[in-house]
Protein backbone atom coordinates (compact mmCIF):
# COMPACT_ATOMS: atom_id res chain seq x y z
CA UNK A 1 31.08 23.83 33.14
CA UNK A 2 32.79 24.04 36.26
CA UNK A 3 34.95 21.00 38.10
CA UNK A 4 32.14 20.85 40.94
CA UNK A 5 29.50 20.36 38.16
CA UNK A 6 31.61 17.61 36.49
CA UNK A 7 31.96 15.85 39.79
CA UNK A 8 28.31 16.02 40.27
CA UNK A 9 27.65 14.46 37.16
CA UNK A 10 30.10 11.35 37.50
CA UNK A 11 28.72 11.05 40.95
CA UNK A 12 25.13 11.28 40.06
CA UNK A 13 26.34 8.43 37.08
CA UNK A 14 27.97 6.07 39.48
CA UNK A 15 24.71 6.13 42.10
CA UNK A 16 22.49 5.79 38.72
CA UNK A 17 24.88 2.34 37.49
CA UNK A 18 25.05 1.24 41.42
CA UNK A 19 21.19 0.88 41.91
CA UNK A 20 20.20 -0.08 38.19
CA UNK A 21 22.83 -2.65 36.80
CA UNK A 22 22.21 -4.21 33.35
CA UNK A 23 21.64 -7.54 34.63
CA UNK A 24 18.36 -5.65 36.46
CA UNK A 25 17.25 -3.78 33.47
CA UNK A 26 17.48 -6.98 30.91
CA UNK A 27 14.74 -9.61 31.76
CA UNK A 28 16.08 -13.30 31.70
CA UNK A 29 15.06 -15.42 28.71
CA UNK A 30 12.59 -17.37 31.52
CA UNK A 31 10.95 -14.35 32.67
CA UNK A 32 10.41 -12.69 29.37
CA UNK A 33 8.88 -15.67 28.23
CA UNK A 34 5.76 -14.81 30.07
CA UNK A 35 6.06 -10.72 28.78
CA UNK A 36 4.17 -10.06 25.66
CA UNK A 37 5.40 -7.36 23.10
CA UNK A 38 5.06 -3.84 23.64
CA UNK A 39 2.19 -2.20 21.44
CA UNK A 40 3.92 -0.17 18.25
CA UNK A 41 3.07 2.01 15.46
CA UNK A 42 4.50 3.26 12.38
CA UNK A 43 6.46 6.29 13.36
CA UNK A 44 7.90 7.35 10.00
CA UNK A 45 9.90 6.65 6.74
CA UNK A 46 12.97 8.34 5.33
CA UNK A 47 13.53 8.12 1.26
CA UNK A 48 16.58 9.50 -0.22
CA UNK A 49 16.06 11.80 -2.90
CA UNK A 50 17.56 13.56 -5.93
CA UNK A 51 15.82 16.68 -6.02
CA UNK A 52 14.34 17.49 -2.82
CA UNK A 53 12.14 20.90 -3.76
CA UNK A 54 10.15 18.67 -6.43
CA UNK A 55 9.43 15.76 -4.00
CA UNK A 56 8.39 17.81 -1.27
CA UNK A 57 5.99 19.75 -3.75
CA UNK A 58 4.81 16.58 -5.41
CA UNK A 59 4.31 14.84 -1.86
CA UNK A 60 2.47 18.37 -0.54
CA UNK A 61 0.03 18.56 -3.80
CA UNK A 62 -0.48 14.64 -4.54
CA UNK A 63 -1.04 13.15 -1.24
CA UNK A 64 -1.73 16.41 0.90
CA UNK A 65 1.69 16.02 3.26
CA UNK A 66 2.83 19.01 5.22
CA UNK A 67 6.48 20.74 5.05
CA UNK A 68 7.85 21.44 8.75
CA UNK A 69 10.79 23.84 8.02
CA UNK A 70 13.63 22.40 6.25
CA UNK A 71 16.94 21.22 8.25
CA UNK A 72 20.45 21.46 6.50
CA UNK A 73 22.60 18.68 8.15
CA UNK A 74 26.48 18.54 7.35
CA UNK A 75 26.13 16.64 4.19
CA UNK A 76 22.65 16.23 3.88
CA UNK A 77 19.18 18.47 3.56
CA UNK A 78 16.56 16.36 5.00
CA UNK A 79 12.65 17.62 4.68
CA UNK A 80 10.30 16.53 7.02
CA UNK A 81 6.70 15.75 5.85
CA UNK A 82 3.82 14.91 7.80
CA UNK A 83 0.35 13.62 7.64
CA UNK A 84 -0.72 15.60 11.27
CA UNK A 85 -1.24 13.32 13.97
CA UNK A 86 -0.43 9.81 11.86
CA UNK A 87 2.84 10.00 10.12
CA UNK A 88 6.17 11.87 8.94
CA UNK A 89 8.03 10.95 6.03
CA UNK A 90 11.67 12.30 5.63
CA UNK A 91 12.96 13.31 2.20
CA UNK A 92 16.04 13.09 2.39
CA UNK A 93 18.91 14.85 -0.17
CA UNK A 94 22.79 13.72 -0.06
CA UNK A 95 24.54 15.23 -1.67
CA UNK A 96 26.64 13.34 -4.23
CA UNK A 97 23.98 10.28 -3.96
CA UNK A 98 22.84 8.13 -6.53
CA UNK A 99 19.72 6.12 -6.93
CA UNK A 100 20.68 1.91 -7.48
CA UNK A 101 19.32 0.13 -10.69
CA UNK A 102 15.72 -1.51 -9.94
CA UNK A 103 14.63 0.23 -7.05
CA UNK A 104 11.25 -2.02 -7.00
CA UNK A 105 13.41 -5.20 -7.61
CA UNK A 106 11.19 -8.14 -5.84
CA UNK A 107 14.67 -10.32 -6.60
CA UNK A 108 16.07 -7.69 -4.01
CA UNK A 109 16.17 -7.44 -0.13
CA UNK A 110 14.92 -4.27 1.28
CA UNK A 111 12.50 -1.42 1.90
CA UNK A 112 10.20 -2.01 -1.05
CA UNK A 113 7.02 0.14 -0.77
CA UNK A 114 5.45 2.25 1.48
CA UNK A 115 1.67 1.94 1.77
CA UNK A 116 -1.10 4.52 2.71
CA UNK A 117 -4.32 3.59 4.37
CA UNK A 118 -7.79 4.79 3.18
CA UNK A 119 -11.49 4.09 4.15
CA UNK A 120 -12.66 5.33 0.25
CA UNK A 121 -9.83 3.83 -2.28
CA UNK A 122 -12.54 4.95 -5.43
CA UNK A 123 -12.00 8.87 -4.37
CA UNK A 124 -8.37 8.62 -4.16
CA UNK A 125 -8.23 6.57 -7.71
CA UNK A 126 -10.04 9.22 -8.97
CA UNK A 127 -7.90 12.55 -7.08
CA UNK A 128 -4.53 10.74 -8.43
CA UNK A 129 -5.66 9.77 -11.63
CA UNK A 130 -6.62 14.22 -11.54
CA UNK A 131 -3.38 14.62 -10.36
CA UNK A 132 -1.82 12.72 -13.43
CA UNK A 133 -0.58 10.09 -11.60
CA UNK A 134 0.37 7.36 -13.64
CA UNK A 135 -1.05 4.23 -11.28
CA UNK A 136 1.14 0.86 -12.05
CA UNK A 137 -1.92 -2.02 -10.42
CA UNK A 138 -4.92 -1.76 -9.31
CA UNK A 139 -6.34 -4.28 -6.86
CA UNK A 140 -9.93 -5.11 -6.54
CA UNK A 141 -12.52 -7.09 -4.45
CA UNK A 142 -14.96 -9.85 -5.70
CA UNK A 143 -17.33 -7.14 -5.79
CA UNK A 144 -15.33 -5.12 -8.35
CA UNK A 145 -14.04 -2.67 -6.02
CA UNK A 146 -10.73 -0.96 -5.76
CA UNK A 147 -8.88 -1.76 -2.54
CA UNK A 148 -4.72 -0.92 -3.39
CA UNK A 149 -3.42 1.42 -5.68
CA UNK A 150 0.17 0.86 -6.76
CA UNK A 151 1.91 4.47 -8.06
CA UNK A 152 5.54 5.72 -7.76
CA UNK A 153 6.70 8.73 -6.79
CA UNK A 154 8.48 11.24 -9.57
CA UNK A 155 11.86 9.65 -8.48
CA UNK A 156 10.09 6.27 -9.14
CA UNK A 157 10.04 5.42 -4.87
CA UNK A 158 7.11 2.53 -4.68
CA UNK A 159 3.45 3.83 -3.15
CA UNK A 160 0.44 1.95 -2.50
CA UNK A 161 -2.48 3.32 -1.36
CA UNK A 162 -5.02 0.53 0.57
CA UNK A 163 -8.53 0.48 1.70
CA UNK A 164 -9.29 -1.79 4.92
């Protein structure tokens, strides 16, 4: 890049700071009383992993995710899986990593679970049980009805699966 483009830039910065200052972009704590919070979603989750080929085959075949193509990152492969349109979940292998003692510790502080909707729990208690998932609880309704499965992962990462 040239000197004329750098010049351009730091211009084009110091008009940008001039007519938006940080006192204008931040709302005071009086006026953003009235503001309500912005509408979110669950975007994604990243779970380190040991053995990244076996998770994202067991993720693929268990719970139907899709593998975009796998990214090698200076110390780290990461593999990004996706249920199309809802959710991605990032596998994610450093190298040299190790996996703490109690990773579903409820004495702990943390991520503890990650939990998959359904709208028919009884057909995906019976595809994982197929799949010879081992499933850890089983919640059900007054009715008798399954509505949470609890399973782990082969790497022994925490999964529910919940019907609303």
């Amino acid at each position: 890049m040239n000197r004329t483009a750098y010049m351009m830039i730091a211009l084009g910065m110091s008009v940008t700071s001039a007519v938006f200052s940080a006192e204008q972009m931040i709302p005071s704590k009086s006026a953003a009383a009235g503001m309500s919070p912005p509408a979110l979603f669950i975007d994604h989750n990243s779970v380190g992993v040991a053995d990244i080929d076996k998770m994202t085959e067991w993720y693929h075949r268990v719970l139907g995710f899709e593998a975009a193509p796998r990214r090698h990152i200076d110390t780290y492969d990461l593999q990004r899986l996706t249920i199309p349109g809802q959710f991605y979940l990032n596998l994610m292998q450093q190298k040299g990593s190790v996996r703490p003692a109690g990773v579903m510790d409820l004495d702990k502080q943390g991520l503890m679970i990650i939990t998959f909707g359904t709208s028919d729990a009884e057909a995906v208690y019976k595809w994982l049980i197929a799949q010879d998932v081992s499933i850890l609880r089983v919640g059900k309704n007054a009715q008798g009805k399954i509505t949470s499965m609890h399973f782990t992962d082969p790497e022994g990462n925490h999964l529910e699966i919940a019907q609303r």
